[in-house]
Protein backbone atom coordinates (compact mmCIF):
# COMPACT_ATOMS: atom_id res chain seq x y z
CA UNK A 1 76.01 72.55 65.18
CA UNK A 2 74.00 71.90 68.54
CA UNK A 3 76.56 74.77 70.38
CA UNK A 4 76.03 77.19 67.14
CA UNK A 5 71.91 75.99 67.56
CA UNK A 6 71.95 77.04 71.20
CA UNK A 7 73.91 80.65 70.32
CA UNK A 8 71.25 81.62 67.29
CA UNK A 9 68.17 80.61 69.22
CA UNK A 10 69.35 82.37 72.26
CA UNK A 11 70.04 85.62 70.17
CA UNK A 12 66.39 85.57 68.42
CA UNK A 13 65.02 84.69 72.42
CA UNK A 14 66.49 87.61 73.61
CA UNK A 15 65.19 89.41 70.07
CA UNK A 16 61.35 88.72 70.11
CA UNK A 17 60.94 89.64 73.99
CA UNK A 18 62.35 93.23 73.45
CA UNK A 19 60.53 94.90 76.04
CA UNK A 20 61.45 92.47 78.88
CA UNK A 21 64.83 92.44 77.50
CA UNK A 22 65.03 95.75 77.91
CA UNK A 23 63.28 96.28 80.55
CA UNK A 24 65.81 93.31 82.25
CA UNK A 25 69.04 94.70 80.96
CA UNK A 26 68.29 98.14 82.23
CA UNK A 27 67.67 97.27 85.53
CA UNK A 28 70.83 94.61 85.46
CA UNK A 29 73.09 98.11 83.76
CA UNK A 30 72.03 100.04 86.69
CA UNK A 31 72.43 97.55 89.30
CA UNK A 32 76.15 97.20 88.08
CA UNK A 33 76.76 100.69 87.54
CA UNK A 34 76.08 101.46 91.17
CA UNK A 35 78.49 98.83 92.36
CA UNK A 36 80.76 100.18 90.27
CA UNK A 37 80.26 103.41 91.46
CA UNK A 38 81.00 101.79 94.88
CA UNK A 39 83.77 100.44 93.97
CA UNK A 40 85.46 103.26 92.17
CA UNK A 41 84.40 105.00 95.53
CA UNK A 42 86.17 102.55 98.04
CA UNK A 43 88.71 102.81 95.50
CA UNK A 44 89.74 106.70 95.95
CA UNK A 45 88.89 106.18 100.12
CA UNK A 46 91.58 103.88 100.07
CA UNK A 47 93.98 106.06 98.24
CA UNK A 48 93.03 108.70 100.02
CA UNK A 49 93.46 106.60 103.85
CA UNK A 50 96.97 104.94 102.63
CA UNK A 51 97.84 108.88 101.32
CA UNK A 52 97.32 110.33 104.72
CA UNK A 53 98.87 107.41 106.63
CA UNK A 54 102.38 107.98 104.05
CA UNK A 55 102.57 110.94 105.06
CA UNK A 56 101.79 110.91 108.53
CA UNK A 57 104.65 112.15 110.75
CA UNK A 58 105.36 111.59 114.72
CA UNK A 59 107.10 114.69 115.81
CA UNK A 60 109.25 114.52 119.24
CA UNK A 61 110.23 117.44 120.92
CA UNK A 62 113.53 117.54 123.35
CA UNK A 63 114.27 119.47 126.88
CA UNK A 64 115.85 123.00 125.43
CA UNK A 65 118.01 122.29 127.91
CA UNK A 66 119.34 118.43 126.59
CA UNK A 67 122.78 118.71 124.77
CA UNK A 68 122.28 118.26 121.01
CA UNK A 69 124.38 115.94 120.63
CA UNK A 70 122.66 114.24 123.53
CA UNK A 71 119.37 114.99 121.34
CA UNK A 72 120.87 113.65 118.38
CA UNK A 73 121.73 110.10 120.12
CA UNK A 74 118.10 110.32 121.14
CA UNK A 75 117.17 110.16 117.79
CA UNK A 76 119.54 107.78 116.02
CA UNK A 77 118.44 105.15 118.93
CA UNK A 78 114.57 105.74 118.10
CA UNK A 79 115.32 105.18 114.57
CA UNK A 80 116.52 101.71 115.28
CA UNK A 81 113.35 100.73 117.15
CA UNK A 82 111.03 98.20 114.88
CA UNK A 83 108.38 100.51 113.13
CA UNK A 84 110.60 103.20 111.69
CA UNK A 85 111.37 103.99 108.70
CA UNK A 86 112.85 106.95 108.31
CA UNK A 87 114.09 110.15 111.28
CA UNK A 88 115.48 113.16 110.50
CA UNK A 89 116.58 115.66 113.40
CA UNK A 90 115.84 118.80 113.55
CA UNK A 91 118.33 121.05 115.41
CA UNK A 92 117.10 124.60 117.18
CA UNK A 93 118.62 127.08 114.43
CA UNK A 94 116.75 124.89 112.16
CA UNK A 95 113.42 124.91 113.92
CA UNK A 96 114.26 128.90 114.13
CA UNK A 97 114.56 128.74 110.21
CA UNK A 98 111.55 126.77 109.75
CA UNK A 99 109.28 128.78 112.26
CA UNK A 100 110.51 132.07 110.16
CA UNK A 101 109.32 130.10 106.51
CA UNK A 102 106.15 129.55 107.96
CA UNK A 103 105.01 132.32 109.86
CA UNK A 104 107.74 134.77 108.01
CA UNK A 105 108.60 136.48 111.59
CA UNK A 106 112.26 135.45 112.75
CA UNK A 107 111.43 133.74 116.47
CA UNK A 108 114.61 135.51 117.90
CA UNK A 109 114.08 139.18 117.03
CA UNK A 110 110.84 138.87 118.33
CA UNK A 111 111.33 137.40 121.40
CA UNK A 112 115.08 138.25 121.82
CA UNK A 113 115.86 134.53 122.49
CA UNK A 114 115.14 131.26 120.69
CA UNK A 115 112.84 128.91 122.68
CA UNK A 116 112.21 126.43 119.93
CA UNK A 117 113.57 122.98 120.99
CA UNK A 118 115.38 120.81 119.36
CA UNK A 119 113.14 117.74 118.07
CA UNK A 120 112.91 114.96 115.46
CA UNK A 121 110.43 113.86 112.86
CA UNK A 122 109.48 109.77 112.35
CA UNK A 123 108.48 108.36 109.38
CA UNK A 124 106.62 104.85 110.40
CA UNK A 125 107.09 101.83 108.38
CA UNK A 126 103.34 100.87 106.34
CA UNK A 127 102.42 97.90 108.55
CA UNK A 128 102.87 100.46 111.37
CA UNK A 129 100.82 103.57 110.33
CA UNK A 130 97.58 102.95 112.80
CA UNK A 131 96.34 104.82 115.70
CA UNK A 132 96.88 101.98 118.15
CA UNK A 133 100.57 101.03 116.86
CA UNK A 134 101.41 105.18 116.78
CA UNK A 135 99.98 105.44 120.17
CA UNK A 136 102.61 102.28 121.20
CA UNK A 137 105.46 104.08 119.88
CA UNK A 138 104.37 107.49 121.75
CA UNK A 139 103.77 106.16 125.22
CA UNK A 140 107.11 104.36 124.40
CA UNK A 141 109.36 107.93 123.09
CA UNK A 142 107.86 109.90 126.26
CA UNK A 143 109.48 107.41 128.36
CA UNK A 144 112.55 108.63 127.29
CA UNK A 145 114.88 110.94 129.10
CA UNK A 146 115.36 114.50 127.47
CA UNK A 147 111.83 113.90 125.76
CA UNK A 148 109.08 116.83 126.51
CA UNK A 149 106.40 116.10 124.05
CA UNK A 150 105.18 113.88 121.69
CA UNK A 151 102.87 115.14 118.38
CA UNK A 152 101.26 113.09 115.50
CA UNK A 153 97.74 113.36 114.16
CA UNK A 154 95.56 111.75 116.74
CA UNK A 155 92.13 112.84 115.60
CA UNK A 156 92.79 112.08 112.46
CA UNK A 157 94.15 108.23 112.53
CA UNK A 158 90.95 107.72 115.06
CA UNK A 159 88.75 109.32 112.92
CA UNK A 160 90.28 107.26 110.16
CA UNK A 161 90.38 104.47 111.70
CA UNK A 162 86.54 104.33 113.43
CA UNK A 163 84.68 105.21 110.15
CA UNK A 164 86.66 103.91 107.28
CA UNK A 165 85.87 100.28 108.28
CA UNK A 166 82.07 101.40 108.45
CA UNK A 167 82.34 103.15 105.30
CA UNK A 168 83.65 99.61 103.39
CA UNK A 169 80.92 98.35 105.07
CA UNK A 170 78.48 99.84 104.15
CA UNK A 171 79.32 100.25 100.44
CA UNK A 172 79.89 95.90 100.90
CA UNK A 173 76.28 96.03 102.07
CA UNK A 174 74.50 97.84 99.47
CA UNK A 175 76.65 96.20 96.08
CA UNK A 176 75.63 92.60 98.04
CA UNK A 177 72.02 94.29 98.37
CA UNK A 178 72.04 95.30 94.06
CA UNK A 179 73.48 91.82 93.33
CA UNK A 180 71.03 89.83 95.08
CA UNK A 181 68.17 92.49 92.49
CA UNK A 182 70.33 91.99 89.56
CA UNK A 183 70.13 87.92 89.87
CA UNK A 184 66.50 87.91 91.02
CA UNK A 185 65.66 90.23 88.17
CA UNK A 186 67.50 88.21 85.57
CA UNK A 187 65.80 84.83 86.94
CA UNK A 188 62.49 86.05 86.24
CA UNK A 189 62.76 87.58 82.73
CA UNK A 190 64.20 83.74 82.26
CA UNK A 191 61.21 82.42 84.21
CA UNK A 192 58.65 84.48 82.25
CA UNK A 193 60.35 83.32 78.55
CA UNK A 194 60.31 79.52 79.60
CA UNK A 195 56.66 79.59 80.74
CA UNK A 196 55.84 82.06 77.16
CA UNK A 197 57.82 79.14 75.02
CA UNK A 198 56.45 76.30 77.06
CA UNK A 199 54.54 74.73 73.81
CA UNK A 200 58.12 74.74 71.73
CA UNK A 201 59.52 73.22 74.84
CA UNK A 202 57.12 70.52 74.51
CA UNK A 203 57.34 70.21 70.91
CA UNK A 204 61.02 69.68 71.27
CA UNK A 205 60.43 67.58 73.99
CA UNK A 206 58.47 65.43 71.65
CA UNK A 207 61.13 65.34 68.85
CA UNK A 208 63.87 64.13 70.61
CA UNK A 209 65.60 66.74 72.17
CA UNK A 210 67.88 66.16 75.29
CA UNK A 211 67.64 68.78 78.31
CA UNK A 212 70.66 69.71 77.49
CA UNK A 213 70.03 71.21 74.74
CA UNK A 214 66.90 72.72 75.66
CA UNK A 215 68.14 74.39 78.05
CA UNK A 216 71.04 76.06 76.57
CA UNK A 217 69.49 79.07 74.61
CA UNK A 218 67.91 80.10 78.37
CA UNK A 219 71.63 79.95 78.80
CA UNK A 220 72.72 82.40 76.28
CA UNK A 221 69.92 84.94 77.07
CA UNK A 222 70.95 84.83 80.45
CA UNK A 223 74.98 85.64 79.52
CA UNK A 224 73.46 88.27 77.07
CA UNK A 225 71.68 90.18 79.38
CA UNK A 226 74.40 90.24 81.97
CA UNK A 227 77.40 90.88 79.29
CA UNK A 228 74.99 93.75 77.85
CA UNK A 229 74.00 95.43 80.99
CA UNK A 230 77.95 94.89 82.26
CA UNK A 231 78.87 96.94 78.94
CA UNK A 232 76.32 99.67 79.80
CA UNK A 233 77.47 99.96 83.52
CA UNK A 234 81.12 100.06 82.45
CA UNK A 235 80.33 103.01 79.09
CA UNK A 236 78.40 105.15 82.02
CA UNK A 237 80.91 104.74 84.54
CA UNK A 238 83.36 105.54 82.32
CA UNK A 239 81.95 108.79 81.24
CA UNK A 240 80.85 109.74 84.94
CA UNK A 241 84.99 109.44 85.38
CA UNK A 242 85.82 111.86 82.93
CA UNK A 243 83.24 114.58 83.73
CA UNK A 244 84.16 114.17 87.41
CA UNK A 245 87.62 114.42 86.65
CA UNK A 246 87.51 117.16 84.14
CA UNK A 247 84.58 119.43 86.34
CA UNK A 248 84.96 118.58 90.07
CA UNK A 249 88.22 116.94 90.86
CA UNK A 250 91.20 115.62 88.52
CA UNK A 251 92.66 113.40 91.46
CA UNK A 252 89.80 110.81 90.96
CA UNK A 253 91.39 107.23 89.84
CA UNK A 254 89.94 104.79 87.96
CA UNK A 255 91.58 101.55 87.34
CA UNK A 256 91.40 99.37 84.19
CA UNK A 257 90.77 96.23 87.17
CA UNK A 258 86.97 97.80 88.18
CA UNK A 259 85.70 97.70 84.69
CA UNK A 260 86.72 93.97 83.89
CA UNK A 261 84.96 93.35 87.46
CA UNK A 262 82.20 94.89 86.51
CA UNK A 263 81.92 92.87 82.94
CA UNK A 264 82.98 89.90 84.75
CA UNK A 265 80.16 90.52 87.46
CA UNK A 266 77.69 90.62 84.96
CA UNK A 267 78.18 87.93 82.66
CA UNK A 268 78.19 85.62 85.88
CA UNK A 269 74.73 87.18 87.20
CA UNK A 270 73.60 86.55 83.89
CA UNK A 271 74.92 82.64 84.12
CA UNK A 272 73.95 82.17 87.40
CA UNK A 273 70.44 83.16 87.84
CA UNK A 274 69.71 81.81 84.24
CA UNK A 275 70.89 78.99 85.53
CA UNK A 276 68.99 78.70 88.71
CA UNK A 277 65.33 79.63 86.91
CA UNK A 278 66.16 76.92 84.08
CA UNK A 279 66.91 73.93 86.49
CA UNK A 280 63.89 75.59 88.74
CA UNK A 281 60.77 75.51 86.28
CA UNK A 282 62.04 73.44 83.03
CA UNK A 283 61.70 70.38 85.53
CA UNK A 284 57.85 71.12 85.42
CA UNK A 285 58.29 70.53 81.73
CA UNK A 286 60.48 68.09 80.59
């Protein structure tokens, strides 16, 4: 009776202040829905980064003059090093055949020789695809005899690797930032409803009742507004996800796993700071 008590009073609290509810759960819905919106953000980044990294390729190029089958032992031995995981070799004739798909000119006729060199394509194990680990494995292949050149995306694993880090920052930074809003706005609404039902306080004070179970309803209003505002966040995140998808770019993910965070998120702001303003000013009262 005292938990059902505690439930129905902290409905009917949340009831008869409807303009600081409101004004509270707004403010809570859009904190959350911006952290979600960071998350969903870091989300696609990171699909994006481990995308580019797959397919990331370290191409080695051979002396036109090395034997192939010289060229080809090359290769096998490079795909035993630690790293690999996959090397293909790519023989002159097919080089030829792959410079004609691309540019649609056959090498030979127009230059009445083929000077494309034989060369081999490495596929790097995950725990391998990062600038400084690629650039290991280069400095490592040009020491090679019959090796000319080594090729892989430089710019782009630097470039990845310099701003992405900032980039989680940052978006780390600013959800920490909204959270920190979220609680403090929550712990006042709770502060301003204790000090506006101080008398009942008293009166129940008076009649018996344990802090306990005074302070439960504050409890209830607090899990309200953060289970309310999580709700909001999610349904407007949600349908930011399917315009975006359906109008800009149908690539975007969403996962199932940011929209329980988010509702998780906000029933323990809601807890938390309702918690922190009820042990903070009932003390002046009971």
């Amino acid at each position: 009776m005292s938990l059902g008590f505690s439930i129905k009073e902290g409905i009917k609290g949340f009831g008869r202040a409807r303009m600081a509810s409101f004004i509270t759960v707004t403010s809570v819905a859009l904190a959350l829905m911006m952290i979600g919106l960071f998350l969903v953000l870091a989300l696609n980044i990171d699909h994006w980064v481990e995308q580019k990294r797959k397919n990331l390729e370290i191409e080695v190029f051979f002396e036109q003059s090395l034997p192939e089958t010289k060229a080809q032992a090359l290769t096998r031995q490079i795909g035993q090093w630690p790293g690999v995981r996959a090397v293909r070799f790519v023989s002159r004739q097919q080089a030829a055949a792959r410079f004609k798909k691309e540019f649609g000119r056959d090498v030979t006729e127009v230059l009445g020789t083929n000077p494309l060199p034989a060369s081999c394509i490495i596929k790097l194990k995950p725990a391998y695809q990062n600038a400084a680990s690629i650039r290991e494995l280069s400095e490592k292949i040009k020491k090679l005899n019959g090796v000319t050149d080594v090729i892989y995306g430089q710019e782009l694993l630097n470039l990845i690797d310099r701003y992405v880090t900032l980039i989680y920052l940052i978006i780390g930074g600013l959800g920490l930032v909204l959270l920190i809003v979220a609680i403090v706005l929550v712990h006042n609404s709770i502060r301003l409803i204790i000090y506006a039902r101080r008398e009942i306080i008293e009166i129940m004070k008076l009649v018996g009742a344990t802090r306990a179970f005074i302070r439960r309803p504050f409890l209830v209003e607090g899990l309200l507004y953060g289970l309310i505002g999580g709700t909001i966040a999610d349904l407007v995140i949600w349908g930011v996800m399917r315009v975006s998808k359906t109008w800009i770019f149908s690539g975007l993910i969403d996962r199932i796993e940011v929209y329980a965070i988010i509702l998780i998120v906000g029933i323990l702001i809601g807890l938390f700071s309702s918690e922190i303003s009820v042990n903070k000013h009932l003390n002046r009262l009971i």
